[in-house]
Structure formats: C-alpha cells, structure tokens
C-alpha atoms as a PDB file:
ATOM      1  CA  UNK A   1      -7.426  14.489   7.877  1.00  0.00           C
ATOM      2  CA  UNK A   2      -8.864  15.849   4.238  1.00  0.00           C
ATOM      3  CA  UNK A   3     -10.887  13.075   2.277  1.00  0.00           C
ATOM      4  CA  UNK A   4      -9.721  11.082  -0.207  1.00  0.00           C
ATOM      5  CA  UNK A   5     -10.262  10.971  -3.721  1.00  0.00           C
ATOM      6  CA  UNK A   6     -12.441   8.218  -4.866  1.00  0.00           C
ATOM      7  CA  UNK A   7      -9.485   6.423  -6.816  1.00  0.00           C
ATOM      8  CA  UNK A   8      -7.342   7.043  -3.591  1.00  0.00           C
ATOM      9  CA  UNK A   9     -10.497   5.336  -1.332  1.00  0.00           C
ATOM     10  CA  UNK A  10     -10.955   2.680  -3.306  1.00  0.00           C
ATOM     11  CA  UNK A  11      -6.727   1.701  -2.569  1.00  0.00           C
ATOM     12  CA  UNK A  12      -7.584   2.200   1.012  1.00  0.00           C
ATOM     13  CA  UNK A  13     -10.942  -0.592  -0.002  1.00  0.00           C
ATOM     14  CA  UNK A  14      -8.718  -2.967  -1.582  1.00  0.00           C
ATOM     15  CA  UNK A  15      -5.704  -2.916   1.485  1.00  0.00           C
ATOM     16  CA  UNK A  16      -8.410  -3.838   4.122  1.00  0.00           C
ATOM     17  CA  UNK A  17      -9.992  -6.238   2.047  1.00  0.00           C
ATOM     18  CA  UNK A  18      -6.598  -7.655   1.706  1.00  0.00           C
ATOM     19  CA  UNK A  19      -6.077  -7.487   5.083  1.00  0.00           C
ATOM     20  CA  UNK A  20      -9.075  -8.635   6.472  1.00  0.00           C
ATOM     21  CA  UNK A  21      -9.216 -11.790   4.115  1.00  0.00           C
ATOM     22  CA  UNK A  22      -5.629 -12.922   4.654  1.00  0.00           C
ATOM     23  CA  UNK A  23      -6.093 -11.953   8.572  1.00  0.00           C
ATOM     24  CA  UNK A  24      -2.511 -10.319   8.094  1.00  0.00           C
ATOM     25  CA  UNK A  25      -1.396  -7.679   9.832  1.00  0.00           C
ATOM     26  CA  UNK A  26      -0.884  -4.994   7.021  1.00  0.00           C
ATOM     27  CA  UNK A  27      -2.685  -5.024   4.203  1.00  0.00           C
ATOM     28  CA  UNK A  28      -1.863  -2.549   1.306  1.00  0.00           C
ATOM     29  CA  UNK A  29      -2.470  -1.552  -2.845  1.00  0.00           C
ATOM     30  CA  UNK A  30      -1.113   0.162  -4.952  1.00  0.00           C
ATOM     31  CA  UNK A  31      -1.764   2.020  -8.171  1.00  0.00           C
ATOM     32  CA  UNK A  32      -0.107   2.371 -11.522  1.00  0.00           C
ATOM     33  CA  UNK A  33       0.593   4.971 -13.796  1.00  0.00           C
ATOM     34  CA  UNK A  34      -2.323   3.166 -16.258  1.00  0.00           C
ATOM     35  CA  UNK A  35      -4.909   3.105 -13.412  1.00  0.00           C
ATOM     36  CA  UNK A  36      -4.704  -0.737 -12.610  1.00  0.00           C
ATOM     37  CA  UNK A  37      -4.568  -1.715  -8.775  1.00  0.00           C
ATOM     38  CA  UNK A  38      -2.722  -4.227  -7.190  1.00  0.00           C
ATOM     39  CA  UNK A  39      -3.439  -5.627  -3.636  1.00  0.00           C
ATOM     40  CA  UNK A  40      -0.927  -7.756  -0.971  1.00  0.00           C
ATOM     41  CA  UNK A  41      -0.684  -8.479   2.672  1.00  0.00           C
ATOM     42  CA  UNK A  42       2.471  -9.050   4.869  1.00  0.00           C
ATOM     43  CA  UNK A  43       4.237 -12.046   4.259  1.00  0.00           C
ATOM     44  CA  UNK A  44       6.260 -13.734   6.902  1.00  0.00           C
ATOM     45  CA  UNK A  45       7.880 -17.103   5.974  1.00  0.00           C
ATOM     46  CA  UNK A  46      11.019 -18.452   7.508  1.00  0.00           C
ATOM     47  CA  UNK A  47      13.418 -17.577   4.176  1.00  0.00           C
ATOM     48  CA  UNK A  48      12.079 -14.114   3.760  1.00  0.00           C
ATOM     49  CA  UNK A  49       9.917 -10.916   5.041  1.00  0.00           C
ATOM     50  CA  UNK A  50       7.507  -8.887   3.036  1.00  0.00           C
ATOM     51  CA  UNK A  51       5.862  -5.493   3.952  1.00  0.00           C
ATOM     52  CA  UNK A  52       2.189  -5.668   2.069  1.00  0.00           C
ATOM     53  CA  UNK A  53       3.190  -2.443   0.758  1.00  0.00           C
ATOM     54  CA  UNK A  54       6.603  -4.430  -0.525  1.00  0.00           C
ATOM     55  CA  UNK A  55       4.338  -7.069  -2.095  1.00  0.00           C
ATOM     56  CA  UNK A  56       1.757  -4.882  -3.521  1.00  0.00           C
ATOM     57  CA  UNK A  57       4.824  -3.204  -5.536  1.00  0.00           C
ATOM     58  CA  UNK A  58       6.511  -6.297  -6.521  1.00  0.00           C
ATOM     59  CA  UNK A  59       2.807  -7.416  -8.128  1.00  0.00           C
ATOM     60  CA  UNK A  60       2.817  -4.079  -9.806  1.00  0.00           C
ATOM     61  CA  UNK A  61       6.362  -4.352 -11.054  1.00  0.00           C
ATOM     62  CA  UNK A  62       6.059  -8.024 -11.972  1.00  0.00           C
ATOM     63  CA  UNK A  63       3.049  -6.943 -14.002  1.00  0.00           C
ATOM     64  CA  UNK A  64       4.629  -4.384 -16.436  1.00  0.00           C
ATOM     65  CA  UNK A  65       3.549  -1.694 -14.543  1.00  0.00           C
ATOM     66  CA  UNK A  66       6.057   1.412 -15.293  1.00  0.00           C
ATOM     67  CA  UNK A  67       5.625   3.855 -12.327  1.00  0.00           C
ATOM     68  CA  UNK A  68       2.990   4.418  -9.273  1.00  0.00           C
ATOM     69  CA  UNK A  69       0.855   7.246  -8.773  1.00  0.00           C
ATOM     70  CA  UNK A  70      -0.220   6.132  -5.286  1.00  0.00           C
ATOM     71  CA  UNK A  71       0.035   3.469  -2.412  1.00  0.00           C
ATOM     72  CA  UNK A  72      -2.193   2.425   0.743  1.00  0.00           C
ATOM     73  CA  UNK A  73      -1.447   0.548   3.576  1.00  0.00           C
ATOM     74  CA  UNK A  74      -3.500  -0.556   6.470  1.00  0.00           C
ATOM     75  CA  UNK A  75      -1.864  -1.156   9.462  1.00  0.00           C
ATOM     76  CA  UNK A  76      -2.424  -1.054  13.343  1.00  0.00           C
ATOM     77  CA  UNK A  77       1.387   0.287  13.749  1.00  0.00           C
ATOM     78  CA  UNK A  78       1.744   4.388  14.456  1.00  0.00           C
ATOM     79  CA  UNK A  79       4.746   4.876  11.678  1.00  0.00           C
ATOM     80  CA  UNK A  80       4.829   3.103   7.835  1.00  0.00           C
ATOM     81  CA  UNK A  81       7.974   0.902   7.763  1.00  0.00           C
ATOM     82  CA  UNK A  82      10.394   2.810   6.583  1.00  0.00           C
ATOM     83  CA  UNK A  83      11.107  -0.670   3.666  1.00  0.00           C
ATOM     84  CA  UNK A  84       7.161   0.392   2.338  1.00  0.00           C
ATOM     85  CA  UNK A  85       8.318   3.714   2.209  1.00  0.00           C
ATOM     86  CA  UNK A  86      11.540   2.753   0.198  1.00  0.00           C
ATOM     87  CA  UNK A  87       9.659   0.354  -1.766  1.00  0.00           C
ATOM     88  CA  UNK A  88       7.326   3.038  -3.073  1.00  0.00           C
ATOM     89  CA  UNK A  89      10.339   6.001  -3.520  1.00  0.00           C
ATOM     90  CA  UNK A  90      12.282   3.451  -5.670  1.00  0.00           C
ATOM     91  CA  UNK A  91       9.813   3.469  -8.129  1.00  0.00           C
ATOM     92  CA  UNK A  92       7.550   6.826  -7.462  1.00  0.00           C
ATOM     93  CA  UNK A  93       9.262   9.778  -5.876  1.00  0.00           C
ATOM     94  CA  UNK A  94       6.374  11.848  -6.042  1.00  0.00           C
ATOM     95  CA  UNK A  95       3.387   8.726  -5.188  1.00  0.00           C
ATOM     96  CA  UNK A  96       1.514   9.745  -1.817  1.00  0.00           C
ATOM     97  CA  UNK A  97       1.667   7.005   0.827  1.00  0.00           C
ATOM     98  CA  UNK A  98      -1.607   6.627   2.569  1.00  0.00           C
ATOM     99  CA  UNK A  99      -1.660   5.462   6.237  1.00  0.00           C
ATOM    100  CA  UNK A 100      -5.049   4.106   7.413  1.00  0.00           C
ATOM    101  CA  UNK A 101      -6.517   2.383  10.177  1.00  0.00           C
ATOM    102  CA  UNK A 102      -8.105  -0.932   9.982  1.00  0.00           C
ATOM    103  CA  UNK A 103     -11.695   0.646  10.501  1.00  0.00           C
ATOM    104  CA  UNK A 104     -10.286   2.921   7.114  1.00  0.00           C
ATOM    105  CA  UNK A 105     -10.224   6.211   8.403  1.00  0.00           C
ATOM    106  CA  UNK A 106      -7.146   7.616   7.548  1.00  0.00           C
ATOM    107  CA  UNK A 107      -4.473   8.311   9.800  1.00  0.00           C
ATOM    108  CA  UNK A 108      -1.731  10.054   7.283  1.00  0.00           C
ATOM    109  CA  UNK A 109      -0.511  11.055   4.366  1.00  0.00           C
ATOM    110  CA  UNK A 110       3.435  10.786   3.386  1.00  0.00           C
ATOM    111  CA  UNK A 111       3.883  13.095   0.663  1.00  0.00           C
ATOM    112  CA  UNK A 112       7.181  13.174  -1.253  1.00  0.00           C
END
C-alpha cells in the first residue's frame, strides 16, 4: 500500500486517537472541502447506531461544512460498512475512503 499524503496521515492520526481515547471500536475523520477535520467513534446506544465514519460526517455537516475531500476510518473489521461508505458518497462522490489498522498502517483505499 502507497503512502499517504501528510493531510491524508494526519486523518488516519486523528481516527486512532479517536479510537483509542473513546476505547470504541472504529474510530474515523474526516476532511472538508476548507481543510478543517472532524473526528468520531462508533456510537451504540439503545435508540440508535452510528458508524464513526457516520458521526465524523454528521460533525462535518452539522458544522457548515459543504463537501469532503477525504475520510479515515480505523477499524479491526476486513470490509468498511457499506453505511460509512454511503455516508461519505452522499456527500463526496469522488472523497477516497481510507481503511487502516489500529497500529495505522493502512490496509485500503476505496476510491470512487
């Protein structure tokens, strides 16, 4: 797998950070079209289910943010949940989707 770029490494920082402080089992972030970042873990509560990936979007959305240019999440699981995927399409066709491990090497790359 090809290294990152650094503003593509520092997503795959933020989603283990995430991770690792919430002790959640994804972690992911997200960037904007104006460069600002936006971190969330999984959410599991009894009335409703986030993907981090899910939550990192609705942050990004719920901060003005107009379109994403790329999203990370960190995750044990082989696949991205196909509801992160559909998260990121609905607002970013063309945003890469970054799969990494929790150690942060990176395991794939979804492209459009």
């Amino acid at each position: 797998m090809p290294d990152l770029e650094a503003e593509d490494q520092k997503l795959v920082t933020l989603a283990r950070s995430a991770r690792a402080r919430n002790g959640a089992a994804e972690g992911a972030a997200v960037r904007d079209t104006d460069g600002r970042t936006y971190a969330a873990t999984t959410v599991e509560l009894p009335s409703f289910r986030l993907t981090a990936v899910q939550g990192a979007v609705a942050a990004a959305l719920s901060s003005g943010a107009e379109g994403l240019e790329a999203a990370v999440v960190v995750t044990t699981d082989a696949l991205v949940d196909e509801a992160s995927v559909q998260a990121v399409r609905d607002v970013a066709k063309l945003a890469p989707i970054v799969r990494a491990e929790p150690s942060g090497e990176i395991a794939e790359v979804l492209q459009p």
